[in-house]
N, C-alpha and C. Protein backbone atom coordinates (compact mmCIF):
# COMPACT_ATOMS: atom_id res chain seq x y z
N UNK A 1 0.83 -1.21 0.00
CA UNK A 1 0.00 0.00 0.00
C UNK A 1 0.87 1.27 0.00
N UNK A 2 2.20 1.19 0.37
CA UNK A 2 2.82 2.44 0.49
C UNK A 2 3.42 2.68 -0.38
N UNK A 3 4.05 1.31 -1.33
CA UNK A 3 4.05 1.70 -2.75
C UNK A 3 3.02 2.44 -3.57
N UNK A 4 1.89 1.92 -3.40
CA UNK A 4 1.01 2.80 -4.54
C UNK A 4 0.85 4.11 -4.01
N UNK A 5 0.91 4.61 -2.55
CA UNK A 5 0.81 5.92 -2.11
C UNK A 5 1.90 6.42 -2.56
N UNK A 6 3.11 6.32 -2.73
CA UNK A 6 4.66 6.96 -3.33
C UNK A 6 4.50 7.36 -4.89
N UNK A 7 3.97 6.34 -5.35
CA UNK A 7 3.34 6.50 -7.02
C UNK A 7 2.53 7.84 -6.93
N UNK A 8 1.86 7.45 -6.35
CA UNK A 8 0.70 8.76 -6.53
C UNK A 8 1.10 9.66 -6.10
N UNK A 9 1.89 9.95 -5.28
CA UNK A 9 2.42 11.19 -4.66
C UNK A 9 3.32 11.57 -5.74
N UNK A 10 4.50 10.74 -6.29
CA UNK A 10 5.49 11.49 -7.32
C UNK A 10 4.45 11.40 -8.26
N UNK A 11 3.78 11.28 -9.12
CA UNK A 11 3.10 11.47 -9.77
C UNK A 11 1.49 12.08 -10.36
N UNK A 12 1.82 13.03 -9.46
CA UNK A 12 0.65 13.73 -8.82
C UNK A 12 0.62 14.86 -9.74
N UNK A 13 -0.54 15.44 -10.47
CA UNK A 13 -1.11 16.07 -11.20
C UNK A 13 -0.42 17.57 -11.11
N UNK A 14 0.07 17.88 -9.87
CA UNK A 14 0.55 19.23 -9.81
C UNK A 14 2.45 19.21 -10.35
N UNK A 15 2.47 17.95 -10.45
CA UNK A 15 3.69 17.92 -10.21
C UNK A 15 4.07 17.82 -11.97
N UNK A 16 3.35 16.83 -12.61
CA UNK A 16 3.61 16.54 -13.75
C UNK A 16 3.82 18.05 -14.88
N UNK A 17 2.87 19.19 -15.10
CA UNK A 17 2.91 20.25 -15.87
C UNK A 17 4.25 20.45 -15.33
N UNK A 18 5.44 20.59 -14.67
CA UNK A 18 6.17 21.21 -14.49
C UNK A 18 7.26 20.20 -15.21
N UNK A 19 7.28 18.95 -15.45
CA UNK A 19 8.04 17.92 -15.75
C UNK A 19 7.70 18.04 -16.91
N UNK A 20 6.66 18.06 -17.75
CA UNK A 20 6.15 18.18 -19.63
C UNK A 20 7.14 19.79 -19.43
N UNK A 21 6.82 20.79 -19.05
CA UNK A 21 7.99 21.78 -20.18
C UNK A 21 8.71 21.31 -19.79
N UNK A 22 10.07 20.65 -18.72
CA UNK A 22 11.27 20.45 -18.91
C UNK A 22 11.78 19.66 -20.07
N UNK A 23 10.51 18.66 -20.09
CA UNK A 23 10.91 17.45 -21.18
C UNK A 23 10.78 18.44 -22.17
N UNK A 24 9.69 19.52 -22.68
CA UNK A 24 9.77 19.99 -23.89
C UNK A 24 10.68 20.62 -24.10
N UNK A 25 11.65 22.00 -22.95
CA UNK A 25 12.99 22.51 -23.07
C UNK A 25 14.02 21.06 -23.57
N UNK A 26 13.90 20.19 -23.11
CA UNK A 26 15.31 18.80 -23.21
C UNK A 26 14.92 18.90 -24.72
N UNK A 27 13.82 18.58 -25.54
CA UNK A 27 13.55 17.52 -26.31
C UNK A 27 13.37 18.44 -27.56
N UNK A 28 12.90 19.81 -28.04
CA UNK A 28 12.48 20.69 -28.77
C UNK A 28 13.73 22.12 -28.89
N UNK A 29 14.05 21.87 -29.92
CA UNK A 29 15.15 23.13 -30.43
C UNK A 29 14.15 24.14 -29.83
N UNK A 30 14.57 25.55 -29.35
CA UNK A 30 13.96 26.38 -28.98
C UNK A 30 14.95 27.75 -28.98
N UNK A 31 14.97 29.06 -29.54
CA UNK A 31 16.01 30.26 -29.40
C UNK A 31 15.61 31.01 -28.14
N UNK A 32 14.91 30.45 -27.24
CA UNK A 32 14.91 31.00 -25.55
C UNK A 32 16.46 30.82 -25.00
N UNK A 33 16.66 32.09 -24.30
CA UNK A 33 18.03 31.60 -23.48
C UNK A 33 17.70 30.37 -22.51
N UNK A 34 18.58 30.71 -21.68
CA UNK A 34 18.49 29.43 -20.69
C UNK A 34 18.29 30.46 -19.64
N UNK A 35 18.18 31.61 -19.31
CA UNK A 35 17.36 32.65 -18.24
C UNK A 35 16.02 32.89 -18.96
N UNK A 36 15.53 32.50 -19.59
CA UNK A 36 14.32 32.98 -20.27
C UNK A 36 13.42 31.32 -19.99
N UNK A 37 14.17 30.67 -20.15
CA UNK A 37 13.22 28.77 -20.07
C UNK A 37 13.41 28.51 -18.16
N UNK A 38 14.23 29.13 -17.75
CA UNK A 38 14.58 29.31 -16.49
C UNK A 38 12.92 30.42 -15.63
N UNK A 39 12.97 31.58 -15.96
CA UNK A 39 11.84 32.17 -15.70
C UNK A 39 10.64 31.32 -16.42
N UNK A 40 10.40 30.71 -17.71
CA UNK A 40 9.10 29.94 -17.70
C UNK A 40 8.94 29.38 -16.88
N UNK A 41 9.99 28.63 -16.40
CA UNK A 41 10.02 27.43 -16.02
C UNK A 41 9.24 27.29 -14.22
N UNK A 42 9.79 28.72 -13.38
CA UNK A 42 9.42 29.42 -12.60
C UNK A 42 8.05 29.32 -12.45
N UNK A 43 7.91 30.52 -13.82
CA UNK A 43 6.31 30.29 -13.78
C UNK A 43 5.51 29.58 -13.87
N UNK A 44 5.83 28.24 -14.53
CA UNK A 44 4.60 27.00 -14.59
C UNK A 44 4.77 26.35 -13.18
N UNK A 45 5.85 26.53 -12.63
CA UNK A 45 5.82 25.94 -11.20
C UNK A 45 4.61 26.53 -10.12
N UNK A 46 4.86 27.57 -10.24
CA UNK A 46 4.52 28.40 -9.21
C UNK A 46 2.34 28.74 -9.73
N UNK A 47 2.83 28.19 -10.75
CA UNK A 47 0.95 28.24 -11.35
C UNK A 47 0.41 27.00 -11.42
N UNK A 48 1.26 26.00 -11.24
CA UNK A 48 0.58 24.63 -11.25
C UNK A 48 0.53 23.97 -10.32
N UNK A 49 1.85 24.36 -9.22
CA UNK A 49 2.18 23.84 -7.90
C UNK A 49 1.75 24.75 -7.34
N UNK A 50 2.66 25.84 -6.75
CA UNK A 50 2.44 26.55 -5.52
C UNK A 50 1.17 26.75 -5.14
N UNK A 51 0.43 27.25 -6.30
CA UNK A 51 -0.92 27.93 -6.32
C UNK A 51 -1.71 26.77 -5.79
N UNK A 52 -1.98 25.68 -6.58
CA UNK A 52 -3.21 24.80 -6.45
C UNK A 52 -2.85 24.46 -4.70
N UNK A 53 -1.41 24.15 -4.49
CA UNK A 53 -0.70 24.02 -2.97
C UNK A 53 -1.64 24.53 -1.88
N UNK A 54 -1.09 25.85 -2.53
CA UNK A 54 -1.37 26.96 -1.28
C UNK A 54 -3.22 26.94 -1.09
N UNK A 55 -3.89 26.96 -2.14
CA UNK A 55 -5.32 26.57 -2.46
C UNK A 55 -5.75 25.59 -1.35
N UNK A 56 -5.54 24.63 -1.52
CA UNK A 56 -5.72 23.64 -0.50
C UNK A 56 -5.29 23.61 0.67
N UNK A 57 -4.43 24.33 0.99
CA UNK A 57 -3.86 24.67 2.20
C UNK A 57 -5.49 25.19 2.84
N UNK A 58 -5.59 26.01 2.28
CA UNK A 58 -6.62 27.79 2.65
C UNK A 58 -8.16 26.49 2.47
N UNK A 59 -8.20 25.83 1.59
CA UNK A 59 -9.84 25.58 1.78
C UNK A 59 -9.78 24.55 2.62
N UNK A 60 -8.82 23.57 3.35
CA UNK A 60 -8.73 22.51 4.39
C UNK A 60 -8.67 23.61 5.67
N UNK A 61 -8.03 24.82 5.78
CA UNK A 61 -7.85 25.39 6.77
C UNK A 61 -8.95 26.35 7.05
N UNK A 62 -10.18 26.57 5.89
CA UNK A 62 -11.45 26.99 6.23
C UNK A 62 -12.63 25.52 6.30
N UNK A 63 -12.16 24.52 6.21
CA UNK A 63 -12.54 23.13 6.58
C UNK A 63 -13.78 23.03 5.28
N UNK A 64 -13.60 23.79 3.90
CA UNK A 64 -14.10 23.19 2.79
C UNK A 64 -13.79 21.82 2.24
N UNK A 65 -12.79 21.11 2.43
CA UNK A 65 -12.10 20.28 2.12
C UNK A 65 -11.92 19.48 3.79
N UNK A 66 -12.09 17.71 3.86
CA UNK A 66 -11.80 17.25 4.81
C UNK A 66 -10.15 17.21 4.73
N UNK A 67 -9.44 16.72 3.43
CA UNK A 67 -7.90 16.50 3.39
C UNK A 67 -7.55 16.53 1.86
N UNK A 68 -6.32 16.79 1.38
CA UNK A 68 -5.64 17.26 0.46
C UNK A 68 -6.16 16.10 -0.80
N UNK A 69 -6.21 14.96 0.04
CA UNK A 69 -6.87 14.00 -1.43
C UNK A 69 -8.23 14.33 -2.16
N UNK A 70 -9.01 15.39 -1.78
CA UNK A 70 -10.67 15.97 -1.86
C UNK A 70 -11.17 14.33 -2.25
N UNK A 71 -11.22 13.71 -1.65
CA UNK A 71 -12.16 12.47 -2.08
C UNK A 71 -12.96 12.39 -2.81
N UNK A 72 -13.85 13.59 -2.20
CA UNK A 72 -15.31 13.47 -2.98
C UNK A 72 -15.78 14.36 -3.89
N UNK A 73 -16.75 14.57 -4.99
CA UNK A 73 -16.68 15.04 -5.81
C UNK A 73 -17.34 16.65 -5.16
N UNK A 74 -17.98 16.44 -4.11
CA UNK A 74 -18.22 17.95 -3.99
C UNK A 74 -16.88 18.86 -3.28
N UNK A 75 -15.77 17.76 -2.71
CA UNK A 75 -14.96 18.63 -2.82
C UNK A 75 -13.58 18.92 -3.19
N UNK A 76 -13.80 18.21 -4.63
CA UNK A 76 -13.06 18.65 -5.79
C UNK A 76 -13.64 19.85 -6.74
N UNK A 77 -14.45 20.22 -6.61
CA UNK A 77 -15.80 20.82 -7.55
C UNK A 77 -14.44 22.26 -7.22
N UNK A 78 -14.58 23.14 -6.41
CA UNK A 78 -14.30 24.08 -6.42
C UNK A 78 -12.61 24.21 -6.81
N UNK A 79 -11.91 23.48 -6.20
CA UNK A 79 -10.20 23.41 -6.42
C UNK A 79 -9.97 23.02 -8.08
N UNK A 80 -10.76 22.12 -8.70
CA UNK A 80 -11.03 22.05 -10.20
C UNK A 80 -10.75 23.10 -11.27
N UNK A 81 -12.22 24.17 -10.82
CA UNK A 81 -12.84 25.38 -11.47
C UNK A 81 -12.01 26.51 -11.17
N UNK A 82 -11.02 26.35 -10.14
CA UNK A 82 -10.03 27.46 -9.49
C UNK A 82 -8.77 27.42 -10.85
N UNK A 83 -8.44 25.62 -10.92
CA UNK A 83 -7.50 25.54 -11.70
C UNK A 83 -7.71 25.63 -13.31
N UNK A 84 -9.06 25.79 -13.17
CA UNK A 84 -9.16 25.83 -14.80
C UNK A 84 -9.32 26.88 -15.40
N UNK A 85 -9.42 28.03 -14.67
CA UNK A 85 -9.35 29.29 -14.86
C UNK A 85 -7.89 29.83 -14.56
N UNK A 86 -6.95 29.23 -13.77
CA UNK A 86 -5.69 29.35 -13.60
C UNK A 86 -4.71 29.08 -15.35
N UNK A 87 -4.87 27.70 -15.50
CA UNK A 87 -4.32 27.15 -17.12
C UNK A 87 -4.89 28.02 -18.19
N UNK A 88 -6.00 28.62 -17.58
CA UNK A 88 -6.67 29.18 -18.97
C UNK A 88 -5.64 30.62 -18.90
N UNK A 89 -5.69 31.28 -17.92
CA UNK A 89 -5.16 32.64 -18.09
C UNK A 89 -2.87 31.94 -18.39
N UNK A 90 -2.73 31.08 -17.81
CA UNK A 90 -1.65 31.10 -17.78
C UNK A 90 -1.53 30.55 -19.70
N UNK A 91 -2.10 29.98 -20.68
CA UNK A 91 -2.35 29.23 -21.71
C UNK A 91 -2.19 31.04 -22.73
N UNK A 92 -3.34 31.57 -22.01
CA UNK A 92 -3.29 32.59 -22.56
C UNK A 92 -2.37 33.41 -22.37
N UNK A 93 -1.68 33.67 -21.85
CA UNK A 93 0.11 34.44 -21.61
C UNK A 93 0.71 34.01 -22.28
N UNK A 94 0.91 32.47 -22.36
CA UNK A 94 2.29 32.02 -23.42
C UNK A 94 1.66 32.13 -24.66
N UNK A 95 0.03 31.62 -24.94
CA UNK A 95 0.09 31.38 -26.31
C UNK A 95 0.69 32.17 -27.53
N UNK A 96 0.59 33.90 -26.81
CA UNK A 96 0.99 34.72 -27.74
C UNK A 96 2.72 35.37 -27.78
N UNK A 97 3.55 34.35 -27.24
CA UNK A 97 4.93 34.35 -27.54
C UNK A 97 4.96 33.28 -28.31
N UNK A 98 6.20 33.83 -29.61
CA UNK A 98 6.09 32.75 -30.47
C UNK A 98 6.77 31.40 -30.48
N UNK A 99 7.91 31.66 -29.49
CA UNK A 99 9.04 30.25 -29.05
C UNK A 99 8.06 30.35 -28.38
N UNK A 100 7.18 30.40 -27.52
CA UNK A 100 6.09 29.30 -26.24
C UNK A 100 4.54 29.14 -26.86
N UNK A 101 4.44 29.30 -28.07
CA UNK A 101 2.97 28.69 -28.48
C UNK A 101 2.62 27.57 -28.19
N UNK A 102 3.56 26.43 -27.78
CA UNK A 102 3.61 25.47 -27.67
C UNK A 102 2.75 25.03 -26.04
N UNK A 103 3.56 25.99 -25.29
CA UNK A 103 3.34 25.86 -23.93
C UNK A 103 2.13 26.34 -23.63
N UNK A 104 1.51 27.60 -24.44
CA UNK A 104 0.26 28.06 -24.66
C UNK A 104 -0.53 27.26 -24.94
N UNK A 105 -0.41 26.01 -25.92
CA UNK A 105 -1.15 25.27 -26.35
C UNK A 105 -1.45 24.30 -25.48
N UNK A 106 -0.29 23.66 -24.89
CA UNK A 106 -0.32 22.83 -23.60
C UNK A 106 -1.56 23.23 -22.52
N UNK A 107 -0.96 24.37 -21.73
CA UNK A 107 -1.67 24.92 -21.12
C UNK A 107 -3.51 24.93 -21.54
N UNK A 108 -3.51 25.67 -22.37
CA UNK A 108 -5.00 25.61 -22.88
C UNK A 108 -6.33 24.13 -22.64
N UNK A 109 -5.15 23.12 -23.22
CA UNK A 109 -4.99 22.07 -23.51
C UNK A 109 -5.78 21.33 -21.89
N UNK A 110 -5.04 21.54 -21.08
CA UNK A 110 -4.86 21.58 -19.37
C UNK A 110 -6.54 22.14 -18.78
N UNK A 111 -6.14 23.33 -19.43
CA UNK A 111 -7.31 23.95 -18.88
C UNK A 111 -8.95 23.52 -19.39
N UNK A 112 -9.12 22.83 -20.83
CA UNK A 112 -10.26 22.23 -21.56
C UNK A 112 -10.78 21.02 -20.46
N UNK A 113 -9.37 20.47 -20.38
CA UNK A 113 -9.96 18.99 -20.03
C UNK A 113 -10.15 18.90 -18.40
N UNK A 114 -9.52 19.77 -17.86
CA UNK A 114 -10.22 19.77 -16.02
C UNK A 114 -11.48 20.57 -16.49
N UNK A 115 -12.24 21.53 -17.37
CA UNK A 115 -13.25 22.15 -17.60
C UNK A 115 -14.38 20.49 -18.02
N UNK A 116 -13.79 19.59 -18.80
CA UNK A 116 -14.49 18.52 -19.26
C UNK A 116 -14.85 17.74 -17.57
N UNK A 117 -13.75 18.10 -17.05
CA UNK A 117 -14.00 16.67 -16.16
C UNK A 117 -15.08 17.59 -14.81
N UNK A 118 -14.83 18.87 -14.75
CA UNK A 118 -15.51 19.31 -13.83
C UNK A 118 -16.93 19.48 -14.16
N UNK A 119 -17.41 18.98 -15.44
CA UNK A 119 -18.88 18.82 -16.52
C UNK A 119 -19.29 17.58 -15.71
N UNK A 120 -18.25 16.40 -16.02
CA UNK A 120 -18.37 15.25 -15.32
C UNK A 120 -19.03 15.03 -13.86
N UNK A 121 -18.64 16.17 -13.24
CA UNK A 121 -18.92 15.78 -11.74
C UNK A 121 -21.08 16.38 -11.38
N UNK A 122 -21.01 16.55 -12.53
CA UNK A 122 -22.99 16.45 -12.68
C UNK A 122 -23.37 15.97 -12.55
N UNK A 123 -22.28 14.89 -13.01
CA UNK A 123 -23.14 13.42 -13.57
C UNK A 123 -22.73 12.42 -12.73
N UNK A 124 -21.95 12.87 -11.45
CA UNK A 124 -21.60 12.06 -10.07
C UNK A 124 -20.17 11.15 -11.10
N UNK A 125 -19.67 11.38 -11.45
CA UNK A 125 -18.67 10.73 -12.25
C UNK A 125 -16.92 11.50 -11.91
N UNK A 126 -16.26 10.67 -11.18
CA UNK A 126 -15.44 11.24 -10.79
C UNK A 126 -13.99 10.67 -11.73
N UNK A 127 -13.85 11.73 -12.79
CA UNK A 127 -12.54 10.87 -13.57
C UNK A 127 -11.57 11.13 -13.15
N UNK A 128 -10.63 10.98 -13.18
CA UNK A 128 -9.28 10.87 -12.63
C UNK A 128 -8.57 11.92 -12.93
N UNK A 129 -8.08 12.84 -12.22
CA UNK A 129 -6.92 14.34 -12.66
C UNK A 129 -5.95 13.25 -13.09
N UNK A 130 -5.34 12.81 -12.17
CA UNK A 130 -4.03 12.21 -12.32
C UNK A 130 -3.93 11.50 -13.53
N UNK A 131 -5.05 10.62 -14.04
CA UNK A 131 -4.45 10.23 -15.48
C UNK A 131 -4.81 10.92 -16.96
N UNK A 132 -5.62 11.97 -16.10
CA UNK A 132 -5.65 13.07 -17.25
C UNK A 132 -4.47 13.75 -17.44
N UNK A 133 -3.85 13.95 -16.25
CA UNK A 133 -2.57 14.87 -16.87
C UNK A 133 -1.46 14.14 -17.33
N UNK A 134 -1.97 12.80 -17.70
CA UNK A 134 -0.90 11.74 -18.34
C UNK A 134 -1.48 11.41 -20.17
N UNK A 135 -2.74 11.75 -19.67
CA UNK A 135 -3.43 11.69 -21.02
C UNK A 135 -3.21 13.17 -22.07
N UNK A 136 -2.79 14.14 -21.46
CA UNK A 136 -2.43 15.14 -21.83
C UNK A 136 -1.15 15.51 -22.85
N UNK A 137 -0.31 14.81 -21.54
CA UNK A 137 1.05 14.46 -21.60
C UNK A 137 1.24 13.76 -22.97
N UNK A 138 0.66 12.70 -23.22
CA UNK A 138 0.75 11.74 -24.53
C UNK A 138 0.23 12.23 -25.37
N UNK A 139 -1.08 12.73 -25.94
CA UNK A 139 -1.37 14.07 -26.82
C UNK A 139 -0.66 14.55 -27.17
N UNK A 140 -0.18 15.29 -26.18
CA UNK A 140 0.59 16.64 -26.32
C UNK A 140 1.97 16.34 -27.08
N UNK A 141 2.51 15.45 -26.85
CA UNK A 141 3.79 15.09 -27.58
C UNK A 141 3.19 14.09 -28.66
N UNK A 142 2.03 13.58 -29.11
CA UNK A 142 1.79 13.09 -30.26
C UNK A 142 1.53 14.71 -31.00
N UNK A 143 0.87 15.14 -30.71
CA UNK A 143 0.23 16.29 -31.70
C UNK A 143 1.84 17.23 -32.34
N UNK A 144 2.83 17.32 -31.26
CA UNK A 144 4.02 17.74 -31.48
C UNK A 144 4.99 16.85 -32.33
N UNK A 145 4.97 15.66 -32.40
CA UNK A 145 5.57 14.80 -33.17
C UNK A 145 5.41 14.61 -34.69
N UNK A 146 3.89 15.08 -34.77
CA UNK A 146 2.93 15.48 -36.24
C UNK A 146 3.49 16.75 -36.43
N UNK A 147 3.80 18.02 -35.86
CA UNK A 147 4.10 19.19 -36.21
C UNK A 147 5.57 19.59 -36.30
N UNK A 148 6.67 18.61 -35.85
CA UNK A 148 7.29 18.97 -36.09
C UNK A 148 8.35 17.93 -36.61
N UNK A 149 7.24 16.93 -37.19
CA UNK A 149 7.85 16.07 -38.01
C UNK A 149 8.95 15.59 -37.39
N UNK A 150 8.63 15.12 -35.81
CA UNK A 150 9.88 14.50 -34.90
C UNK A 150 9.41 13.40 -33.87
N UNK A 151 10.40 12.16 -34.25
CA UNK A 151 9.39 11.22 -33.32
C UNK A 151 9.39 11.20 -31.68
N UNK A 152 8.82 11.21 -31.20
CA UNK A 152 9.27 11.29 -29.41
C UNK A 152 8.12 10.09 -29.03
N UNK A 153 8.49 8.89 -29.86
CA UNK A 153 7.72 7.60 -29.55
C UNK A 153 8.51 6.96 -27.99
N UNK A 154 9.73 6.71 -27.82
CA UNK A 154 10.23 6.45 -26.49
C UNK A 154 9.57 7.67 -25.34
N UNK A 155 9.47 8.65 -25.61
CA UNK A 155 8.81 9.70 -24.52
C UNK A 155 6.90 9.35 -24.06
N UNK A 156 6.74 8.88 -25.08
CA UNK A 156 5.20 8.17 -25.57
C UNK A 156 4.95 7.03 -24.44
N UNK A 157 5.70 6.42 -25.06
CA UNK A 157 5.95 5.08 -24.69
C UNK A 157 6.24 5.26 -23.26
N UNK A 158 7.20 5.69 -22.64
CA UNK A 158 6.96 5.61 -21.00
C UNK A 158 6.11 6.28 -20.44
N UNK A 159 5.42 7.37 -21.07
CA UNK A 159 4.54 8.16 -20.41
C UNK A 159 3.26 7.28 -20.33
N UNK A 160 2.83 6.31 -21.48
CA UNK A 160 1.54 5.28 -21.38
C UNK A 160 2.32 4.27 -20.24
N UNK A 161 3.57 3.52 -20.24
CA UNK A 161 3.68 3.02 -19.38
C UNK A 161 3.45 3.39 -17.84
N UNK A 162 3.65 4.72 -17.72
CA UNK A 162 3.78 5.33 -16.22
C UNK A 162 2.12 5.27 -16.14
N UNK A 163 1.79 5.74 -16.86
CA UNK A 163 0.20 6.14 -17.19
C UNK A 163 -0.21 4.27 -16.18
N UNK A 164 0.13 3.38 -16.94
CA UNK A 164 -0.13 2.57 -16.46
C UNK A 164 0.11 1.85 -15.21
N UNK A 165 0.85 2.19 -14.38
CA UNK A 165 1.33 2.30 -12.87
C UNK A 165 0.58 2.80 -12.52
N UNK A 166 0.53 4.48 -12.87
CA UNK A 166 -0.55 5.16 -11.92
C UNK A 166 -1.42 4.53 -11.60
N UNK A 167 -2.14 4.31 -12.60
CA UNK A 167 -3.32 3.67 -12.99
C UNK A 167 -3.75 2.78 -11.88
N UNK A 168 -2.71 1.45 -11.40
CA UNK A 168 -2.95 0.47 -11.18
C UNK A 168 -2.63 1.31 -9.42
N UNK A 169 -2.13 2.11 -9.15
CA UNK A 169 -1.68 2.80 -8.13
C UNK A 169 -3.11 2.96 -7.49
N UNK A 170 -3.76 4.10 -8.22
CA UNK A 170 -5.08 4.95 -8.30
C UNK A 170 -6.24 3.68 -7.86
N UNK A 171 -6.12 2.49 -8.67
CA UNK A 171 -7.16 1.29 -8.36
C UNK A 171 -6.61 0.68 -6.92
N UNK A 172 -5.47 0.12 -6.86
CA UNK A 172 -5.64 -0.47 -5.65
C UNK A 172 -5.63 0.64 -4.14
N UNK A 173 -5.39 1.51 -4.65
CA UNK A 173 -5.81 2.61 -3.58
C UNK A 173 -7.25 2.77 -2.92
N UNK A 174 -8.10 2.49 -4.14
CA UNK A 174 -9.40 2.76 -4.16
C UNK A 174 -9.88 3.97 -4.76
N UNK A 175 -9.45 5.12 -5.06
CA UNK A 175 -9.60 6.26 -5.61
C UNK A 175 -10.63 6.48 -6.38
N UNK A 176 -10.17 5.04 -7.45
CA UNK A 176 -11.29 5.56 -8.68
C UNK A 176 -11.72 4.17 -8.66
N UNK A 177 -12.58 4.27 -9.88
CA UNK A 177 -12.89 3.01 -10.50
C UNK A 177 -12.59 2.58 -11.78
N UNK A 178 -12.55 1.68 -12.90
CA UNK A 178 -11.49 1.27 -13.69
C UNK A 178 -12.52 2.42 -14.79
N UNK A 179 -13.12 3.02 -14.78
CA UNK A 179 -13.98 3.78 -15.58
C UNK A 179 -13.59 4.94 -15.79
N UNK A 180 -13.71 5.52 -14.78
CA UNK A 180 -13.26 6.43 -14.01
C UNK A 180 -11.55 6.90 -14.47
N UNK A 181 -10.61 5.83 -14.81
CA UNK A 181 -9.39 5.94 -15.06
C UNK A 181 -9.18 6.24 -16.17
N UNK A 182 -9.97 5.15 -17.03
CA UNK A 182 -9.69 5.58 -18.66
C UNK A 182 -10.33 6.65 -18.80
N UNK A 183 -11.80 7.34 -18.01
CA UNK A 183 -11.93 8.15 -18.77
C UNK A 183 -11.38 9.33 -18.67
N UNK A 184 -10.86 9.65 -17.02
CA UNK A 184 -9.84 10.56 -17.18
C UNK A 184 -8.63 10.75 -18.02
N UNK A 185 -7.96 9.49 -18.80
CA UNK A 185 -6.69 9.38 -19.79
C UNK A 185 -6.84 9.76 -21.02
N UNK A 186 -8.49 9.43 -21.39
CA UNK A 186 -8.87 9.75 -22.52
C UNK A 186 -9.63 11.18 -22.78
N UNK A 187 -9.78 11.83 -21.78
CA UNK A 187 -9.99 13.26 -22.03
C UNK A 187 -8.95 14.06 -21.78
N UNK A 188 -7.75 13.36 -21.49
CA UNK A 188 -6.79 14.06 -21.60
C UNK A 188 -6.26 14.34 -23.41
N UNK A 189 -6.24 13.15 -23.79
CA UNK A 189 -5.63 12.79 -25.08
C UNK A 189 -6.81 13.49 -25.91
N UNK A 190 -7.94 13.39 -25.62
CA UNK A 190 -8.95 14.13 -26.61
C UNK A 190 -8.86 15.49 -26.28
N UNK A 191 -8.64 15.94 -25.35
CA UNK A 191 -8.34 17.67 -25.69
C UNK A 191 -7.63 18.22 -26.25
N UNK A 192 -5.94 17.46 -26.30
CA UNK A 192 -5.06 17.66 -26.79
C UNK A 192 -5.08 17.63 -28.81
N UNK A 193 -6.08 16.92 -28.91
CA UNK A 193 -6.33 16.53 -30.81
C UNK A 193 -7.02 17.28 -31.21
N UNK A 194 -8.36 17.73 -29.94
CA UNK A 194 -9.32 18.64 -30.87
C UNK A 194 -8.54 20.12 -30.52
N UNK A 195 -8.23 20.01 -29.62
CA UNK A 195 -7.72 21.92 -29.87
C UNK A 195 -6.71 22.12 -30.30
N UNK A 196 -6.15 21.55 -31.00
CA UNK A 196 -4.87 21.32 -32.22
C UNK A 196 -5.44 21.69 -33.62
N UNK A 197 -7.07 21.42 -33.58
CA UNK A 197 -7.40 21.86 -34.58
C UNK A 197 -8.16 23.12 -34.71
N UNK A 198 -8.12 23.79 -33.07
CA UNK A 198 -8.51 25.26 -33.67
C UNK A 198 -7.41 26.11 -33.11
N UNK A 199 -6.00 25.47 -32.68
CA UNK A 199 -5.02 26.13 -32.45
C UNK A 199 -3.76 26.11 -33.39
């Protein structure tokens, strides 16, 4: 059991956006200095981590939230809609630099599919952040592999594998249900295809 809690913890939804741009600085020619991918780099931290962090800090410490895992869907509802308005404004900052359209797109990308999944929670359907932002992840470097005519199938490839740990992490935890998993993976990967086509 403390294995799958370690999984889920390094691989935890806040953590991952900050690990996709490094991989995209490693993996993508780019004419940013290295003080300029250094300050992005800053900033997606501090908008994907600190923030959602500090968020939960403040709604467990006004006792909206019983604990940092929000179990339940009413109280994920609000930390969701916080962050999806967060990716959206941060999506919208990069999109219009032209070395970070990419990250703009990402972002955007981020922000569609917690908007999809927080649709979900209407319908008492709790999909998974965590393998959405893996489902993202794989998109996101397929849709980039099409655009820049570069394969990053090994980057693919472990990210569905990790995808698949989580996964099995997230189930024997109890978290989700096997429904629940794919469909969070697959609205990751479907946001990433359709807004490729109006981005």
């Amino acid at each position: 059991m403390r294995f799958y809690k370690l999984i889920s913890t390094l691989l935890h939804p806040i953590v991952i956006p900050t690990i996709v741009v490094i991989l995209y600085f490693l993996l993508i020619k780019n004419n940013l200095s290295h003080s300029h991918k250094v300050t992005v780099l800053s900033l997606v931290f501090v908008a994907s981590y600190l923030i959602p962090l500090l968020g939960l800090i403040i709604l467990k410490k006004i006792r909206f939230i019983k604990s940092f895992q929000t179990e339940s869907i009413k109280e994920r509802k609000l930390p969701i809609a916080l962050m999806t308005i967060v990716f959206y404004f941060l999506g919208n900052s990069l999109i219009t630099i032209p070395n970070l359209r990419d990250l703009g797109f990402l972002f955007y990308t981020t922000s569609l599919g917690l908007f999809l999944i927080y649709i979900l929670y209407n319908f008492k359907i709790k999909a998974s952040v965590h393998l959405l932002s893996f489902g993202i992840c794989v998109g996101f470097f397929m849709v980039l592999s099409r655009y820049y005519a570069q394969s990053f199938t090994i980057t693919i490839i472990v990210t569905i594998l990790l995808s698949g740990l989580l996964a099995s992490a997230r189930l024997n935890l109890k978290k989700h249900t096997t429904r629940e998993i794919y469909i969070g993976f697959f609205i990751g990967v479907f946001s990433s295809f359709s807004l490729n086509y109006f981005l």
